[in-house]
PDB file of N, CA and C in Angstrom:
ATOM      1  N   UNK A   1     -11.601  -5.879   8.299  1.00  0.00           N
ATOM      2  CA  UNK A   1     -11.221  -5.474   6.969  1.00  0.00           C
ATOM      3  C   UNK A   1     -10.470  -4.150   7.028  1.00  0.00           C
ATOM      4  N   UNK A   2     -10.011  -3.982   6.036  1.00  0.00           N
ATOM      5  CA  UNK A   2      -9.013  -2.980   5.687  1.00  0.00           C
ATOM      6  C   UNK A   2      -9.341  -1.843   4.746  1.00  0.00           C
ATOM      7  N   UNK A   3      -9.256  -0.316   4.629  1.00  0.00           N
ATOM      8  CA  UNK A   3      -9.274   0.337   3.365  1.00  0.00           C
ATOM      9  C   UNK A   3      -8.186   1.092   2.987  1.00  0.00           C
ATOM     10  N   UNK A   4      -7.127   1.086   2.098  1.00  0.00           N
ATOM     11  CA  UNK A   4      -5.981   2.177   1.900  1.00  0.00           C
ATOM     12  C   UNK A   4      -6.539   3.427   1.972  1.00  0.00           C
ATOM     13  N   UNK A   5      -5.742   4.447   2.756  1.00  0.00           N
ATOM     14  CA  UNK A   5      -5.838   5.618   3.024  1.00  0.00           C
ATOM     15  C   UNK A   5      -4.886   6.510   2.643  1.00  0.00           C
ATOM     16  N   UNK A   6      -3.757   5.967   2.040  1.00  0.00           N
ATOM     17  CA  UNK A   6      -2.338   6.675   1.435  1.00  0.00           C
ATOM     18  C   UNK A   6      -1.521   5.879   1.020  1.00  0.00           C
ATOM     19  N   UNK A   7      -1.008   6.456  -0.032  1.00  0.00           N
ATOM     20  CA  UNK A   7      -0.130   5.525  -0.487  1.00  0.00           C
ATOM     21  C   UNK A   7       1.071   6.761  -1.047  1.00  0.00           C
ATOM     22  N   UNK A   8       2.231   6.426  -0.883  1.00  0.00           N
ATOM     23  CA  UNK A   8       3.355   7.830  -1.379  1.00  0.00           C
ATOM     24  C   UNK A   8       4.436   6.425  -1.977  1.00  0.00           C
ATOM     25  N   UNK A   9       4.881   6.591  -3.086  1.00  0.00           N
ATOM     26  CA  UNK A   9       5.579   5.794  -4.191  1.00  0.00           C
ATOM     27  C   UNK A   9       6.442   6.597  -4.934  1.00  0.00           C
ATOM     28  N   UNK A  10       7.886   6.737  -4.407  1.00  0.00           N
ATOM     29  CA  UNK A  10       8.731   7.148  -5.613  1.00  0.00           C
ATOM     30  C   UNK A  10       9.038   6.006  -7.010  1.00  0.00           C
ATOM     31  N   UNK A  11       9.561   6.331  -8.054  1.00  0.00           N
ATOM     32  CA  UNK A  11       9.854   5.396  -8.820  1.00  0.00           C
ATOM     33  C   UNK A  11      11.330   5.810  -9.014  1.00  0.00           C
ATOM     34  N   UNK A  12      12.350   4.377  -8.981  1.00  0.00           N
ATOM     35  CA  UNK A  12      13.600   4.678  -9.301  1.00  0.00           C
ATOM     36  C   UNK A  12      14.267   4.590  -9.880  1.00  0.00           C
ATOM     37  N   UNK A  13      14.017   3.546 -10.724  1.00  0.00           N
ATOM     38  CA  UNK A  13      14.819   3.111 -11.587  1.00  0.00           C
ATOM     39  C   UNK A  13      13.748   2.347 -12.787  1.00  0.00           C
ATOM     40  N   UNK A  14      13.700   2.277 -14.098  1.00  0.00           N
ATOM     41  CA  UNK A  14      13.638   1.620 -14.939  1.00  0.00           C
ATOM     42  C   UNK A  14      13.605  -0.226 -15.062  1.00  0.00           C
ATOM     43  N   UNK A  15      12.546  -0.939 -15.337  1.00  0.00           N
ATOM     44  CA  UNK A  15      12.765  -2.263 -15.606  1.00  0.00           C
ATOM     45  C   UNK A  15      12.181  -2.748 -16.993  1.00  0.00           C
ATOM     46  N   UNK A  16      13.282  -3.269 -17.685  1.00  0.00           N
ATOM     47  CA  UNK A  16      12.924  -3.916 -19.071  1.00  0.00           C
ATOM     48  C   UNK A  16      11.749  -5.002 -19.002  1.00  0.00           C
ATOM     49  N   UNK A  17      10.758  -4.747 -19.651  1.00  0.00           N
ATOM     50  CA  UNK A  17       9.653  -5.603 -20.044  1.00  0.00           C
ATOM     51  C   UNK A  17       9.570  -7.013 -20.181  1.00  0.00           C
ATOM     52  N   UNK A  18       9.151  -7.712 -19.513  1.00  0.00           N
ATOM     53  CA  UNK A  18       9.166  -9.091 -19.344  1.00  0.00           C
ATOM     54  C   UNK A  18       9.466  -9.611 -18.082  1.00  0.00           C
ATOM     55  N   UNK A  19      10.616  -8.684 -17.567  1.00  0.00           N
ATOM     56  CA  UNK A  19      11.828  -9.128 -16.291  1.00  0.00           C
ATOM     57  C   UNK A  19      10.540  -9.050 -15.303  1.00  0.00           C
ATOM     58  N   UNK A  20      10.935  -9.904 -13.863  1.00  0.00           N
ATOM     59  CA  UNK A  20      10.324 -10.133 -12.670  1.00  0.00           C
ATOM     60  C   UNK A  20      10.362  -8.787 -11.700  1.00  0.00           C
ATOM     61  N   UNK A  21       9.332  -8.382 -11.352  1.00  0.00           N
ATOM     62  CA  UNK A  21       9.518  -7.653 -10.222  1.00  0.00           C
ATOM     63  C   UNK A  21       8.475  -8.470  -9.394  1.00  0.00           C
ATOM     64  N   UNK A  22       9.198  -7.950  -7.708  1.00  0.00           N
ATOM     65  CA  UNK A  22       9.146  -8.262  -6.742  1.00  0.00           C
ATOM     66  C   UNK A  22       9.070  -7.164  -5.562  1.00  0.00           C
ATOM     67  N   UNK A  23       7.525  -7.350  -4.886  1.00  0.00           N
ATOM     68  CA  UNK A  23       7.340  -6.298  -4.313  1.00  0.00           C
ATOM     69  C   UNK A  23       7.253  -6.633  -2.461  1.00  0.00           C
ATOM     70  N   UNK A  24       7.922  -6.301  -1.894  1.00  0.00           N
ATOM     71  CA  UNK A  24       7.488  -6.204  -0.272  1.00  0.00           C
ATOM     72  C   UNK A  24       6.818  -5.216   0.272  1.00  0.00           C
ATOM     73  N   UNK A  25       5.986  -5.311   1.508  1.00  0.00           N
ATOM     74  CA  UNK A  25       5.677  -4.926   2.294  1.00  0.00           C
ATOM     75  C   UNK A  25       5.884  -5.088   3.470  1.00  0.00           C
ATOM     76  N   UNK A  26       6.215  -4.176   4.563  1.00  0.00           N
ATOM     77  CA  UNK A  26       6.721  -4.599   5.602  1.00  0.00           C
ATOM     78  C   UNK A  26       5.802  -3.283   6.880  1.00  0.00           C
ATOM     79  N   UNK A  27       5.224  -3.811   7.558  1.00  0.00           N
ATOM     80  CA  UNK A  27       4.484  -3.214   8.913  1.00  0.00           C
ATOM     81  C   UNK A  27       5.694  -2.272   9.834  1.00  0.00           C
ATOM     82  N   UNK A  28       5.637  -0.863  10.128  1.00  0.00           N
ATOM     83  CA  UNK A  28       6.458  -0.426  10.694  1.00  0.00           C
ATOM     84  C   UNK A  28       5.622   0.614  11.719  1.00  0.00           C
ATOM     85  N   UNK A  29       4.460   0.357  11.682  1.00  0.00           N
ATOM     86  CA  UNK A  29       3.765   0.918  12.581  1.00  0.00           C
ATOM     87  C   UNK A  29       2.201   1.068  12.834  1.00  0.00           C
ATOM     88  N   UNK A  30       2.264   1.024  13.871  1.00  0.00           N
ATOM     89  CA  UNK A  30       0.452   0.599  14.396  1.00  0.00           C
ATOM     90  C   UNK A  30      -0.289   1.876  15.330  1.00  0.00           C
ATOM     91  N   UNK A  31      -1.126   2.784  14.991  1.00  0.00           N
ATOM     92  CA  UNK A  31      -1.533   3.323  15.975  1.00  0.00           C
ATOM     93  C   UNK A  31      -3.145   3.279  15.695  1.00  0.00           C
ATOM     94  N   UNK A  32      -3.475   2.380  16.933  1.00  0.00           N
ATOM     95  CA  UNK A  32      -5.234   2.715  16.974  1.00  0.00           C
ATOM     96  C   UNK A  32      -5.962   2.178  15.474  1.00  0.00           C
ATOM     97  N   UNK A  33      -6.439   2.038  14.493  1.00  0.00           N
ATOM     98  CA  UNK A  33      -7.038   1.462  13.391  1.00  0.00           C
ATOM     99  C   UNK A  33      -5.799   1.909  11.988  1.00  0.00           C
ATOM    100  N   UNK A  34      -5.000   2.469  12.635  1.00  0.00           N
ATOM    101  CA  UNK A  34      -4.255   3.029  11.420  1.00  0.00           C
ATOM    102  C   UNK A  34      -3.128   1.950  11.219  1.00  0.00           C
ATOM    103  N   UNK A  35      -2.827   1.328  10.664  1.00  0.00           N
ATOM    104  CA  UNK A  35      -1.730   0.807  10.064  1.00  0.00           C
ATOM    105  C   UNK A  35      -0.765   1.175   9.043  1.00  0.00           C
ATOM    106  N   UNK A  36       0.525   1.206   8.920  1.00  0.00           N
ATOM    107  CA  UNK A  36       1.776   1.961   8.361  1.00  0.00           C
ATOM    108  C   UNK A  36       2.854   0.836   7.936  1.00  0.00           C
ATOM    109  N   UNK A  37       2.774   1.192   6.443  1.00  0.00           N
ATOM    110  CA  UNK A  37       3.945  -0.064   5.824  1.00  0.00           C
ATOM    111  C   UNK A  37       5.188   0.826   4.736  1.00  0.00           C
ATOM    112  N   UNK A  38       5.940   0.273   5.118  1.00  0.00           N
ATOM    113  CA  UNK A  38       7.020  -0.088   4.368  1.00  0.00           C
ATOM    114  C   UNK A  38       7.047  -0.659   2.633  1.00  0.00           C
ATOM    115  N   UNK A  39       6.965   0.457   1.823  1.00  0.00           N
ATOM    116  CA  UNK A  39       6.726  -0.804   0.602  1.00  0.00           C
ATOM    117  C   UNK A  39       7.840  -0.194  -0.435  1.00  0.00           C
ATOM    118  N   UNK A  40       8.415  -1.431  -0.944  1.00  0.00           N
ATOM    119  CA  UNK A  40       9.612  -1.398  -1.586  1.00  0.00           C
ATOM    120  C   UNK A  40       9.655  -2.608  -3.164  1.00  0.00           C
ATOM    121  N   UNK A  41       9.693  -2.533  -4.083  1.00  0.00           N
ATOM    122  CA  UNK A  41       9.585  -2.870  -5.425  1.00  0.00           C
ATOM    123  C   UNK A  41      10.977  -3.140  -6.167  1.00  0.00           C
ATOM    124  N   UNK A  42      11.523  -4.095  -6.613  1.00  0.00           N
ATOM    125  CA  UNK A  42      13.072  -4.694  -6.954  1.00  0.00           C
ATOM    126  C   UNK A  42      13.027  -5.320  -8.205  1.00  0.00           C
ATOM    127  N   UNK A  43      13.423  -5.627  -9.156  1.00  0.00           N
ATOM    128  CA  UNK A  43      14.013  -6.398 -10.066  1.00  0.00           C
ATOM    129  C   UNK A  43      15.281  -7.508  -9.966  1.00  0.00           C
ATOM    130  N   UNK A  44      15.604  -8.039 -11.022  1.00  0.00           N
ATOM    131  CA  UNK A  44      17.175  -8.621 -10.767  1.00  0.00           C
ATOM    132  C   UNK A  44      18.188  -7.662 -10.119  1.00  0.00           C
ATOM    133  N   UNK A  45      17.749  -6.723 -10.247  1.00  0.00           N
ATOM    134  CA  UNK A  45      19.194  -5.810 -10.418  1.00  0.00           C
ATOM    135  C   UNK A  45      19.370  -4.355  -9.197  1.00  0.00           C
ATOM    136  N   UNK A  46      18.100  -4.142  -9.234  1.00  0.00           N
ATOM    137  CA  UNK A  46      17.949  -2.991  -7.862  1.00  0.00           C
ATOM    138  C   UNK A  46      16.609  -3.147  -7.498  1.00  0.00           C
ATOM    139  N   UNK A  47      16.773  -1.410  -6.346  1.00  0.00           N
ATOM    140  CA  UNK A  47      15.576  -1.376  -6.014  1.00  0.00           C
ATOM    141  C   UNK A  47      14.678  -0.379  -6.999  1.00  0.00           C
ATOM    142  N   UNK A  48      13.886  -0.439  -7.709  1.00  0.00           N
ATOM    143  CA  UNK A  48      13.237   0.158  -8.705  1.00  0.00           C
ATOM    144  C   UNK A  48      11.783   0.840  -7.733  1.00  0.00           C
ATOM    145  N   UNK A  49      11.349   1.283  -7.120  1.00  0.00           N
ATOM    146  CA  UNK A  49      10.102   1.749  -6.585  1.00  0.00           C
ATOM    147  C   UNK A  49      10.397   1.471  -5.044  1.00  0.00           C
ATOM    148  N   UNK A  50      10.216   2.625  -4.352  1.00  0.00           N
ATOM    149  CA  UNK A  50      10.243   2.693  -2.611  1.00  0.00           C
ATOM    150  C   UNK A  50       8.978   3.491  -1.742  1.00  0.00           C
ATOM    151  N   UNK A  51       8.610   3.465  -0.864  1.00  0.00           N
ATOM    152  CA  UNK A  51       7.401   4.438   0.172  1.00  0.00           C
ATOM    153  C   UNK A  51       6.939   3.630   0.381  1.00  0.00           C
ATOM    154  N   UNK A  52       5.706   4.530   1.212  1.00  0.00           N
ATOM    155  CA  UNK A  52       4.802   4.203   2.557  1.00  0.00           C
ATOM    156  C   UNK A  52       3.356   3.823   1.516  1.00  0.00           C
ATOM    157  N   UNK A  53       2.650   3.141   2.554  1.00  0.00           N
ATOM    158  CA  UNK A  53       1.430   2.783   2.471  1.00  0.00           C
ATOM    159  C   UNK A  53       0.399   2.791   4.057  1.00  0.00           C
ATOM    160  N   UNK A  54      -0.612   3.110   3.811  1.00  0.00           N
ATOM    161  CA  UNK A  54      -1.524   3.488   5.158  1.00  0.00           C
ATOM    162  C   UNK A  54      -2.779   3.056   5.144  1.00  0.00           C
ATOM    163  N   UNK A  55      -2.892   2.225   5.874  1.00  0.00           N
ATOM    164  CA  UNK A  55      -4.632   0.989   5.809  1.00  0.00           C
ATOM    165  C   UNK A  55      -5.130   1.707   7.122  1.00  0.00           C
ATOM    166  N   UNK A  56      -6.730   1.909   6.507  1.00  0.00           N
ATOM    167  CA  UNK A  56      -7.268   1.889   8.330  1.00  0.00           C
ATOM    168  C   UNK A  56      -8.406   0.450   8.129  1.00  0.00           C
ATOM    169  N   UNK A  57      -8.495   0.151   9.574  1.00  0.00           N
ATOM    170  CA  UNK A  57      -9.344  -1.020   9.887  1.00  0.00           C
ATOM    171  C   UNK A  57     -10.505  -0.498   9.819  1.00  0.00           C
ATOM    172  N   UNK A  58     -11.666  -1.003   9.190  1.00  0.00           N
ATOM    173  CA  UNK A  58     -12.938  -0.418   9.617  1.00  0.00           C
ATOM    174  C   UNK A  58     -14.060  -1.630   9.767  1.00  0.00           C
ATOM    175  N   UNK A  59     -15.123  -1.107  10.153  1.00  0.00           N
ATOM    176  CA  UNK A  59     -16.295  -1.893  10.385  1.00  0.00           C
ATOM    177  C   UNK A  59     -16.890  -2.078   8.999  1.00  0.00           C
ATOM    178  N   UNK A  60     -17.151  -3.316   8.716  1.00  0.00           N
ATOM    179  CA  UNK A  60     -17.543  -3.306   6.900  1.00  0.00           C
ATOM    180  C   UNK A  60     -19.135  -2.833   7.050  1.00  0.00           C
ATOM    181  N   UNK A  61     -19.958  -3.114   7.760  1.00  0.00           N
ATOM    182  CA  UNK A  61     -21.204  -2.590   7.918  1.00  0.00           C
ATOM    183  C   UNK A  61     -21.679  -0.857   8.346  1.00  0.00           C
ATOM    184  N   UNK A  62     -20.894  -0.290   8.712  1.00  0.00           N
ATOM    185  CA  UNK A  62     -20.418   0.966   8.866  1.00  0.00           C
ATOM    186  C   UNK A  62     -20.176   2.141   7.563  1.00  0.00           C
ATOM    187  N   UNK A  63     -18.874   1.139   6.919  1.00  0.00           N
ATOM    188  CA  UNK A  63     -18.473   1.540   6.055  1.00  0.00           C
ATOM    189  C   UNK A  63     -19.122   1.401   4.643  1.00  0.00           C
ATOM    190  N   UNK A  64     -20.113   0.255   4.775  1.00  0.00           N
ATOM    191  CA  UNK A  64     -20.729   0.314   3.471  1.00  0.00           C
ATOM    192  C   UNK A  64     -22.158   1.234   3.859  1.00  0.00           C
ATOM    193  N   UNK A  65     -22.823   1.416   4.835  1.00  0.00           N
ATOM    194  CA  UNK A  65     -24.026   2.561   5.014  1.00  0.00           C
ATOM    195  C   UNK A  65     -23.406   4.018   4.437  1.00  0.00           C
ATOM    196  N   UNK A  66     -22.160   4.291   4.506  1.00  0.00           N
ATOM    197  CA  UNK A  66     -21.361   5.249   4.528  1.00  0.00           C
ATOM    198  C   UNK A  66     -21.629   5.720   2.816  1.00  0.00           C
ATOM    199  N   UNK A  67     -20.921   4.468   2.084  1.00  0.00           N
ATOM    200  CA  UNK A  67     -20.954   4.591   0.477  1.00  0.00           C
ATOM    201  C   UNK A  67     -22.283   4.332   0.191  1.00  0.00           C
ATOM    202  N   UNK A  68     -23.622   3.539   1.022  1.00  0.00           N
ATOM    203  CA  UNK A  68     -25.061   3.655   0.198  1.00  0.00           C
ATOM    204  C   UNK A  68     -25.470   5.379   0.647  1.00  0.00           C
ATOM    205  N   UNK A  69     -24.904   5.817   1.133  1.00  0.00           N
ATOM    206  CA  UNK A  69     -25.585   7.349   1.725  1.00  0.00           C
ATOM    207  C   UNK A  69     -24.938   8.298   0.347  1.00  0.00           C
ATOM    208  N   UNK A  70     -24.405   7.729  -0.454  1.00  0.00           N
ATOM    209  CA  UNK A  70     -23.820   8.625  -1.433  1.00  0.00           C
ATOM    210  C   UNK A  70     -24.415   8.686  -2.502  1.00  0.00           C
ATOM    211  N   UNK A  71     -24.994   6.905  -3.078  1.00  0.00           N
ATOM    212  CA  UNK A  71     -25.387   6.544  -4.062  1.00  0.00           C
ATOM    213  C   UNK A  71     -26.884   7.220  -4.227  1.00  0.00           C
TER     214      UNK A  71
END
């Protein structure tokens, strides 16, 4: 499993209400549990929203002792 660890999102442009957006992600780098994407957001007409996104892999049993140690 996965948890986002960053996310950085400009916004660029404007899209009228109703219209389709369409979002990619694309993997541009791997080090050790960290994963690094590419994410980019479009309409008919441009690219409306661009940046990075950052997942780390973790142990789900790990990670949930982690959040009951809080509660």
């Amino acid at each position: 499993r996965t948890v986002g660890i960053e996310i950085e999102l400009r916004h660029l442009a404007p899209t009228p209400v109703g219209q389709t957006v369409t979002c990619t992600a694309r993997v541009i780098h791997v080090d050790g549990r960290e994963i690094s994407f590419h994410v980019e957001a479009r309409d008919a007409h441009e690219i409306i929203a661009r940046g990075s996104h950052r997942r780390a892999v973790i142990r789900v049993e790990n990670f949930a002792r982690r959040v009951q140690a809080k509660g």
